[in-house]
N, C-alpha and C. Protein backbone atom coordinates (compact mmCIF):
# COMPACT_ATOMS: atom_id res chain seq x y z
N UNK A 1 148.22 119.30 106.93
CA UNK A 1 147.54 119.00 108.16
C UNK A 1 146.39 119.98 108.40
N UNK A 2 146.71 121.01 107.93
CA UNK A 2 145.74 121.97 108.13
C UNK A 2 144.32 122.38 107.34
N UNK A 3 144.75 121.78 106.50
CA UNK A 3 143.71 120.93 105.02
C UNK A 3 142.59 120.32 106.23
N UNK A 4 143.22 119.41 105.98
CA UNK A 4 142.73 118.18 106.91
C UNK A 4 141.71 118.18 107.65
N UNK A 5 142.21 118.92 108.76
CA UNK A 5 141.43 119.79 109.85
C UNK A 5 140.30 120.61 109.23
N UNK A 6 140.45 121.22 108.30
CA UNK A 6 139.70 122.61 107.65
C UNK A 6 138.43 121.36 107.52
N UNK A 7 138.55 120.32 106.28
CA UNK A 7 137.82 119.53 105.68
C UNK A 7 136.98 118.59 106.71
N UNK A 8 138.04 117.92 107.55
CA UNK A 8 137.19 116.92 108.55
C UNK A 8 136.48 117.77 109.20
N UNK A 9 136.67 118.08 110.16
CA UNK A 9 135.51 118.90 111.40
C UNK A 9 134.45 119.17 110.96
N UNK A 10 134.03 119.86 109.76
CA UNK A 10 132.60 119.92 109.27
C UNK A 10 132.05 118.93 109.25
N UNK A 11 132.54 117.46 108.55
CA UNK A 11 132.07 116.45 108.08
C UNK A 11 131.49 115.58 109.53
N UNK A 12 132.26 115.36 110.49
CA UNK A 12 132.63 115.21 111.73
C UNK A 12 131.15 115.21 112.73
N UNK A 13 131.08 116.96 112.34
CA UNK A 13 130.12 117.89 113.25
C UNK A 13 128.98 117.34 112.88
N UNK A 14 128.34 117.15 110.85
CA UNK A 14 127.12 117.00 110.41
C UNK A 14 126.99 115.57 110.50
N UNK A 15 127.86 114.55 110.86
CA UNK A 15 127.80 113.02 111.38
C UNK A 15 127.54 113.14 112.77
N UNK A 16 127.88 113.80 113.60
CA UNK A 16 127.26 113.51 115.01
C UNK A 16 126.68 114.22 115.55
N UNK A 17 126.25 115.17 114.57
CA UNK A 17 125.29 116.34 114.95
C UNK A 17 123.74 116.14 114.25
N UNK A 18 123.55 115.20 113.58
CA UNK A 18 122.39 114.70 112.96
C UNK A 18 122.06 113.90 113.75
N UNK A 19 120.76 113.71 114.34
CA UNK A 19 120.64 112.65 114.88
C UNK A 19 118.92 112.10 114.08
N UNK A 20 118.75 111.16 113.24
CA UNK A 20 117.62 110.52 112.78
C UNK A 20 116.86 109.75 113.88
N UNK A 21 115.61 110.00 113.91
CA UNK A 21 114.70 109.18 114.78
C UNK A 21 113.77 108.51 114.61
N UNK A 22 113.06 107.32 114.77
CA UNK A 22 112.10 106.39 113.92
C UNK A 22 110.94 107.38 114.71
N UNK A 23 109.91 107.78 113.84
CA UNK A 23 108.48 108.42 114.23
C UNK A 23 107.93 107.43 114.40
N UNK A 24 106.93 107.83 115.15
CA UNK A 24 105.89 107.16 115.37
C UNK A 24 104.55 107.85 114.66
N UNK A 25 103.83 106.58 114.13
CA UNK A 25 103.33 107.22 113.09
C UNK A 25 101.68 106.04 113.55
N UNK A 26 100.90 107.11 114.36
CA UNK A 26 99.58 106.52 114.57
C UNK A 26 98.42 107.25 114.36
N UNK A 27 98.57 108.08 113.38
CA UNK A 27 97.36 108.63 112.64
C UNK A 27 96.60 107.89 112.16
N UNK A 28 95.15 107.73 112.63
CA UNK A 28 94.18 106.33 112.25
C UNK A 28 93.84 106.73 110.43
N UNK A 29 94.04 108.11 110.06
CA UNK A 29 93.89 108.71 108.61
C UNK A 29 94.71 108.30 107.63
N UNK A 30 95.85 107.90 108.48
CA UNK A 30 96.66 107.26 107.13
C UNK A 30 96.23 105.75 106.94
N UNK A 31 96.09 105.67 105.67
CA UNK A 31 96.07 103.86 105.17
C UNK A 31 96.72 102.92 105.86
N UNK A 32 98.22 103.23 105.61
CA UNK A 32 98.74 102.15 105.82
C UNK A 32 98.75 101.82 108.05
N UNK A 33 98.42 103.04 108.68
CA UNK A 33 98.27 102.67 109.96
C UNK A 33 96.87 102.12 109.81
N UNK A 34 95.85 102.47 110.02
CA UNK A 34 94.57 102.05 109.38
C UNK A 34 94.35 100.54 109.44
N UNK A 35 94.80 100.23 108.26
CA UNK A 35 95.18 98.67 107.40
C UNK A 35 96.06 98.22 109.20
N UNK A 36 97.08 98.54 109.45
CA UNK A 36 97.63 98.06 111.02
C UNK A 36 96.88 97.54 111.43
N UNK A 37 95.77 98.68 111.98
CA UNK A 37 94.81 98.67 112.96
C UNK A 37 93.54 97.88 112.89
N UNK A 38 93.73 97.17 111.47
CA UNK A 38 92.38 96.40 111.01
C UNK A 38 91.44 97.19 110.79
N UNK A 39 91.69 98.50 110.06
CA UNK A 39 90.57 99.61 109.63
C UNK A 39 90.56 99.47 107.93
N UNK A 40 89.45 98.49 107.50
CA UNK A 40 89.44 99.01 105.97
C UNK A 40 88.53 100.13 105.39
N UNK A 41 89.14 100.66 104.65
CA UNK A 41 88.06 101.82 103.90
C UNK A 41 87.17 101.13 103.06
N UNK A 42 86.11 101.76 102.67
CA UNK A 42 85.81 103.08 103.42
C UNK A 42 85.83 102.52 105.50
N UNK A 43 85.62 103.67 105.57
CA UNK A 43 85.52 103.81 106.87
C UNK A 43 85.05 104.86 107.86
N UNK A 44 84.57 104.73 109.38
CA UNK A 44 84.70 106.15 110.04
C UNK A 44 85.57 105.68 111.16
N UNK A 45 86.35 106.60 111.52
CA UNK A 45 87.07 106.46 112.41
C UNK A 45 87.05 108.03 113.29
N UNK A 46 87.43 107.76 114.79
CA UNK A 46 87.76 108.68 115.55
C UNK A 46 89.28 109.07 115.40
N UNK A 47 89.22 110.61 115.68
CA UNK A 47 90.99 111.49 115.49
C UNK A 47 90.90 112.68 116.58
N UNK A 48 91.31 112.63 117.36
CA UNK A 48 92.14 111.52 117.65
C UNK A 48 92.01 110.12 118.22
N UNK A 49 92.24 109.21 118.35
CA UNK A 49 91.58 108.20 118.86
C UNK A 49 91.80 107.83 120.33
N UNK A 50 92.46 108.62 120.76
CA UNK A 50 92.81 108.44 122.52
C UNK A 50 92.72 109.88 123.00
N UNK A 51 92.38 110.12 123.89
CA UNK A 51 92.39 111.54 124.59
C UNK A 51 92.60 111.10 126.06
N UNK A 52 94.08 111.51 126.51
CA UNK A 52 93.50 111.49 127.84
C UNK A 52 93.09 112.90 128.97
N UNK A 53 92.30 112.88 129.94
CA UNK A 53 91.55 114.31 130.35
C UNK A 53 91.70 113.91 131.80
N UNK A 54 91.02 114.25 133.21
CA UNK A 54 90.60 114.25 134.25
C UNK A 54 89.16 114.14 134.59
N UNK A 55 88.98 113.91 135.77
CA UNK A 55 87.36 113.83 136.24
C UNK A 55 86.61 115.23 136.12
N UNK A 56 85.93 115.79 135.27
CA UNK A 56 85.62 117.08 135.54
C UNK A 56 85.94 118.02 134.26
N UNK A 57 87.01 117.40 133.62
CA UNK A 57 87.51 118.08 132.41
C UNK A 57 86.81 117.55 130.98
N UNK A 58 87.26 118.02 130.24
CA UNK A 58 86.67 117.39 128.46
C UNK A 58 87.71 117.17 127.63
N UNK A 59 87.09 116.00 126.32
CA UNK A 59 87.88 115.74 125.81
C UNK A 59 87.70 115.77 124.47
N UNK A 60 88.26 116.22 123.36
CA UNK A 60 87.54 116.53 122.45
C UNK A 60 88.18 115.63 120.95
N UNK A 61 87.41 115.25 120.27
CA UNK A 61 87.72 114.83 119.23
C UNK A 61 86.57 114.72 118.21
N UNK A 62 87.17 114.26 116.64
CA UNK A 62 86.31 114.31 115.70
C UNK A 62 86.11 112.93 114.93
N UNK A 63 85.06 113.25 114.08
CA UNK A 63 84.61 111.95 113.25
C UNK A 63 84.94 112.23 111.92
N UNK A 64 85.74 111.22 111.65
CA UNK A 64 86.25 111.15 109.96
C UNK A 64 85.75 110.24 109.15
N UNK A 65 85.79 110.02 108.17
CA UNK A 65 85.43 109.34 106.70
C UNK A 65 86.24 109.27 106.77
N UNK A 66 87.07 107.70 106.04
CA UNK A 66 88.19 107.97 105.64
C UNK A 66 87.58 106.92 104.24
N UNK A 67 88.19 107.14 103.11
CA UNK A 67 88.24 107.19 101.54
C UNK A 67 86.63 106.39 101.31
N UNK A 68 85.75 107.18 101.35
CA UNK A 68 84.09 107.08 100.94
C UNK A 68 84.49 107.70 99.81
N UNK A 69 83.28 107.23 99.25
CA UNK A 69 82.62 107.71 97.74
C UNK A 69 81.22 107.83 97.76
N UNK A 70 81.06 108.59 96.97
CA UNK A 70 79.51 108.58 96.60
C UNK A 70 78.54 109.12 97.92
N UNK A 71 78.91 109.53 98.65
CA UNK A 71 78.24 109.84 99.95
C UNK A 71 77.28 111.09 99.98
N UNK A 72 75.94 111.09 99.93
CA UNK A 72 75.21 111.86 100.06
C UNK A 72 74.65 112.44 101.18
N UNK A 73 74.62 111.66 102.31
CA UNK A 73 74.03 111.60 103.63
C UNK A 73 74.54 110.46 104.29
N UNK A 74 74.34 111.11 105.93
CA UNK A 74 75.12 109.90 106.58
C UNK A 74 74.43 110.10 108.34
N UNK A 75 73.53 109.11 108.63
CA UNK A 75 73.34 108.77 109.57
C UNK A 75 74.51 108.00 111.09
N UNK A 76 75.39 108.39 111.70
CA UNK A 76 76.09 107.99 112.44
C UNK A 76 75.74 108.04 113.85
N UNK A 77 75.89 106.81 114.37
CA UNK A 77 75.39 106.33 115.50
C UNK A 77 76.76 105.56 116.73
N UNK A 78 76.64 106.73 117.84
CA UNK A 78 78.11 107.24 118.38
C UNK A 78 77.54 106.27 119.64
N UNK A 79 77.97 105.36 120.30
CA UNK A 79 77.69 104.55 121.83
C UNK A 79 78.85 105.58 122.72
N UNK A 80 78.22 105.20 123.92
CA UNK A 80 79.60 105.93 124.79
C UNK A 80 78.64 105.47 126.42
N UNK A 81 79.43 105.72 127.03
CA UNK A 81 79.36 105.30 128.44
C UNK A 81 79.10 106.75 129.79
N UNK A 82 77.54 106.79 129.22
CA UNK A 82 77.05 107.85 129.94
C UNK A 82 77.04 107.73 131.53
N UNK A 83 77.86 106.90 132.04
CA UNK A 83 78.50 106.80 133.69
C UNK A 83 80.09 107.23 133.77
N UNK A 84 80.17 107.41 132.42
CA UNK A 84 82.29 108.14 132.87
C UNK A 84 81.71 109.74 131.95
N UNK A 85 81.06 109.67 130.88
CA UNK A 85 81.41 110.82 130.40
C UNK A 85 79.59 111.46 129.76
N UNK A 86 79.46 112.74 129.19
CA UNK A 86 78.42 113.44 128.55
C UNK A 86 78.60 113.99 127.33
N UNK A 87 78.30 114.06 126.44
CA UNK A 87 78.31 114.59 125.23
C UNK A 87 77.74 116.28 125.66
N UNK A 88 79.39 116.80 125.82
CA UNK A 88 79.47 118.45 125.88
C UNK A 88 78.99 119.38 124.35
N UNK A 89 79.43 118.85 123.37
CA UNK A 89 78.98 119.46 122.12
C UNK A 89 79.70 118.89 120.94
N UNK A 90 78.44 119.15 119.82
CA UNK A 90 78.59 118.53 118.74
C UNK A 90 78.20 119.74 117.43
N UNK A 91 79.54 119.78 116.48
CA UNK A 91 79.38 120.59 115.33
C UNK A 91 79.65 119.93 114.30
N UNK A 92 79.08 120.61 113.13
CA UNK A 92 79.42 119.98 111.98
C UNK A 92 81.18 120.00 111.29
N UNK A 93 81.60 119.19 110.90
CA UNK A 93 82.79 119.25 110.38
C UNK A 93 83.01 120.11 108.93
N UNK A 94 84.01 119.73 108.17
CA UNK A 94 84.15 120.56 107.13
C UNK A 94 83.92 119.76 105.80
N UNK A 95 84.00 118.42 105.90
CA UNK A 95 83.79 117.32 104.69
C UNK A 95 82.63 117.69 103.79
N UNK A 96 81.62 117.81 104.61
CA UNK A 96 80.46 117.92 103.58
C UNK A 96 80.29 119.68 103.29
N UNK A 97 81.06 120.27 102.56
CA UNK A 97 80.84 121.12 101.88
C UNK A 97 80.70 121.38 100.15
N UNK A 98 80.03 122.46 99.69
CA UNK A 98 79.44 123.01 98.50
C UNK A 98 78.37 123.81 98.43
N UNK A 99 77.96 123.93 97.17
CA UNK A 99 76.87 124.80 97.06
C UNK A 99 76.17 125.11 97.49
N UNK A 100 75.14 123.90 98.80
CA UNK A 100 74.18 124.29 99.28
C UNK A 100 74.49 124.06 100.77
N UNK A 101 74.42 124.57 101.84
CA UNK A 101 74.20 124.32 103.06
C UNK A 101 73.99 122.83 103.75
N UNK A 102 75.29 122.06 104.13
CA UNK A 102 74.36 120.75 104.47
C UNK A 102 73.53 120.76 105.76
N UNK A 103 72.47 120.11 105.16
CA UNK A 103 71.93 119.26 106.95
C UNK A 103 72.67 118.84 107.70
N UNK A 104 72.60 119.56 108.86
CA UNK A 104 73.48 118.93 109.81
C UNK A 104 72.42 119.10 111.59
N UNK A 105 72.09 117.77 112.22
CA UNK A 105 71.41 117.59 113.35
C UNK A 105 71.76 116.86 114.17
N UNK A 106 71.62 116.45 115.75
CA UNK A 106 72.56 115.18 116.27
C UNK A 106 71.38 115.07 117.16
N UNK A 107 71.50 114.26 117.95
CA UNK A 107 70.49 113.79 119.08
C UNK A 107 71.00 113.16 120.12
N UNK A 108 71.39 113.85 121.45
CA UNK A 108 71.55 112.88 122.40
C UNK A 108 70.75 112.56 123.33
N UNK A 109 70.36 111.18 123.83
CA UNK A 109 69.25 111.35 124.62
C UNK A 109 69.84 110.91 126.23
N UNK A 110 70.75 111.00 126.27
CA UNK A 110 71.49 110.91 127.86
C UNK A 110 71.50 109.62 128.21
N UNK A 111 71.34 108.73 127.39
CA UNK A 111 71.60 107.21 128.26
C UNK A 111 72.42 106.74 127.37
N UNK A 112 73.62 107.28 126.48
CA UNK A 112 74.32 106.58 125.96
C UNK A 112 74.63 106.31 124.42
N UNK A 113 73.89 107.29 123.77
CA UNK A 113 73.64 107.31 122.16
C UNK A 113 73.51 108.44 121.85
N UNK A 114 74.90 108.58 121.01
CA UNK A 114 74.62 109.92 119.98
C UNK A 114 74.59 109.87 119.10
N UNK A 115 73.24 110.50 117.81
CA UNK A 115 73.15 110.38 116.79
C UNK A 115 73.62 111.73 116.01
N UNK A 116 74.15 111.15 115.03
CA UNK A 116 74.61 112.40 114.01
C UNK A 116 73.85 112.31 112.58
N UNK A 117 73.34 113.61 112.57
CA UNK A 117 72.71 113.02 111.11
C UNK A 117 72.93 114.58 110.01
N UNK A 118 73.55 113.71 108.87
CA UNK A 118 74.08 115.38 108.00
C UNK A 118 73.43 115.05 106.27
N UNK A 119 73.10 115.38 105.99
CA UNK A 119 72.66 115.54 104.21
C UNK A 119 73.34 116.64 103.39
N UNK A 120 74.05 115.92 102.69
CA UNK A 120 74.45 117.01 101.75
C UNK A 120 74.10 116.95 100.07
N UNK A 121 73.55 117.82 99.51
CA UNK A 121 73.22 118.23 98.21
C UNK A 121 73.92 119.29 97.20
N UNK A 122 74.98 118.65 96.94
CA UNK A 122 75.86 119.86 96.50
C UNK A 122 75.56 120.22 95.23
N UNK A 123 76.25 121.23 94.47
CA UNK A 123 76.01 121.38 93.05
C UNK A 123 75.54 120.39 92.12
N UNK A 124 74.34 120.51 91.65
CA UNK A 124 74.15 119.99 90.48
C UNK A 124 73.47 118.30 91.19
N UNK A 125 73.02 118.07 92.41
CA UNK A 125 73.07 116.77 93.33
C UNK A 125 74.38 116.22 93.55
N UNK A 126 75.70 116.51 93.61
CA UNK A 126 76.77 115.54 94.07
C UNK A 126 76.95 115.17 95.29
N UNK A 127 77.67 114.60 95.22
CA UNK A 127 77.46 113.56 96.68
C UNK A 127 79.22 114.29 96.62
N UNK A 128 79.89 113.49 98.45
CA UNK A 128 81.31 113.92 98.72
C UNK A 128 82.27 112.72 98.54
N UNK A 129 82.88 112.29 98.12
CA UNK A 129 84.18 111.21 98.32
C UNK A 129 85.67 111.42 98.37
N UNK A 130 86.00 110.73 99.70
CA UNK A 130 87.10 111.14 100.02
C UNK A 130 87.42 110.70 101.16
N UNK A 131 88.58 111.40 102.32
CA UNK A 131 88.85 111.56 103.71
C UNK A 131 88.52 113.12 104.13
N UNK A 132 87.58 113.36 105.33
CA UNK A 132 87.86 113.82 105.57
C UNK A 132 86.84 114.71 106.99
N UNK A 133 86.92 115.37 107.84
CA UNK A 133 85.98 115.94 109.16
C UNK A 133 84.44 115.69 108.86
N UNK A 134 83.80 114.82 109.78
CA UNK A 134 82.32 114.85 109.41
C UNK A 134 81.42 116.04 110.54
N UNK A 135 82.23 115.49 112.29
CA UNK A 135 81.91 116.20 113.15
C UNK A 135 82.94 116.11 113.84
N UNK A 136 82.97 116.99 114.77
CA UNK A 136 83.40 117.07 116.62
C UNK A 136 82.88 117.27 117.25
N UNK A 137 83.25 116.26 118.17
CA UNK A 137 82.58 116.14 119.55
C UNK A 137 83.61 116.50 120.52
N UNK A 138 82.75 116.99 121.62
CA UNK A 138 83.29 117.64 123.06
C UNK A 138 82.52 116.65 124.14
N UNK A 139 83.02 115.45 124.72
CA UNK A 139 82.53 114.79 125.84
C UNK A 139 83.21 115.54 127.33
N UNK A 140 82.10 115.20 127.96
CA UNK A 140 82.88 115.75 129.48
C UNK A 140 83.05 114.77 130.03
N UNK A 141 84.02 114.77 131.39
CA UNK A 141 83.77 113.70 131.63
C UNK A 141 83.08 113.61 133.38
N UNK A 142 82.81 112.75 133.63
CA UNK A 142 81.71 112.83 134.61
C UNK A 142 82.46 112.23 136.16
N UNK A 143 83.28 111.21 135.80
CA UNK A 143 83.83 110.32 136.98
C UNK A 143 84.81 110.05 136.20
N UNK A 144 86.13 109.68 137.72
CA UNK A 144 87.41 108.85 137.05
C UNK A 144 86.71 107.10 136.47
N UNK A 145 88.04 107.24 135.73
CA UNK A 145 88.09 105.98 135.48
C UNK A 145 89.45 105.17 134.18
N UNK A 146 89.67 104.38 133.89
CA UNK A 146 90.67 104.02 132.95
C UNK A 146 90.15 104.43 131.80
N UNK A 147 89.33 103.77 131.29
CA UNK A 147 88.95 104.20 129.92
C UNK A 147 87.53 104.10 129.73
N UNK A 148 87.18 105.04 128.59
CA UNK A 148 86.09 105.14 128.17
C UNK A 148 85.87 105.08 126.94
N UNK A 149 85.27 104.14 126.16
CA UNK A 149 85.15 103.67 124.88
C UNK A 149 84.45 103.84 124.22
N UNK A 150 84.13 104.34 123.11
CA UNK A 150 83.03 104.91 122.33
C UNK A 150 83.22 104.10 120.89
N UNK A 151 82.05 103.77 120.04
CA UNK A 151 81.96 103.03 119.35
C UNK A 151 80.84 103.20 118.38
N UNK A 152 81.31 103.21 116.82
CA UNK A 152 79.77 103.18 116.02
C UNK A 152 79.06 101.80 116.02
N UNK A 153 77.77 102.29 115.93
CA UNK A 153 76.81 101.06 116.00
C UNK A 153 76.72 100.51 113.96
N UNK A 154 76.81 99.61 113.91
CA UNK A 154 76.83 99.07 112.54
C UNK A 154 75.30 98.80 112.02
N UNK A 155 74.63 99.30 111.73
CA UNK A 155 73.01 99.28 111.30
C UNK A 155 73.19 98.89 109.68
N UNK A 156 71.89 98.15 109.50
CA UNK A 156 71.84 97.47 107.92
C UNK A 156 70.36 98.54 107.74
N UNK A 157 70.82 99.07 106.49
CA UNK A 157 69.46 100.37 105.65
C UNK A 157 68.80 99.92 104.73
């Protein structure tokens, strides 16, 4: 009996002392959420893709690539709703790195359009392919409201 006891109770403890939980798994970076979300690669996507903040506060998030190739330069063109929020600040991300220093410039002109514009020339001319930080942005926000939606503009070059 005392066996018994010795043996069960451990077994017992690590059965109802485990408890497994389904994640939630909404990283717009992974593929297979992505593919969910009707995001095919290549792609750019926002990360995080929801922020919520207050009237007065900021909210910050970045711009990703997700699985590009061949990318030398990249003109990105950010919409947003310059009656809820402002484009507080914009830096370069970490994607386009190597040898040489990339271009990196943005432009906002306060009615609703932010442009990002980065060139990179790495060793030897390579270009970057992959996933991964292009920029972040810091919007403020200006007035309540439910949501505020920001969106790339799709331009033909």
């Amino acid at each position: 009996m005392r066996w018994t006891r010795a043996l069960l109770t451990p077994i017992i403890i690590a059965f109802l002392g485990c408890e497994l939980s389904d994640g939630v798994f909404e990283n717009p970076l992974d593929r297979e959420v992505a593919s969910e979300n009707g995001i095919t690669p290549p792609a750019l996507v926002f990360y995080p893709d929801v922020v919520t903040t207050t009237a007065g506060g900021s909210a910050a998030t970045s711009v990703y690539a997700l699985d590009i190739s061949g990318v030398g330069m990249a003109e990105i063109v950010i919409n947003y709703n310059q009656n809820k929020v402002s484009v507080g600040s914009v830096a370069k991300g970490e994607f386009f790195q190597g040898g040489n220093q990339p271009f990196f410039h943005y432009e906002d002109d306060g009615s609703g359009v932010l442009t990002v514009y980065i060139g990179y020339l790495g060793p030897d001319g390579n270009s970057v392919s992959g996933t991964g930080n292009i920029a972040n942005i810091v919007f403020s926000t200006l007035s309540a409201g439910i949501r505020s939606q920001h969106q790339y503009c799709k331009q033909d070059t």
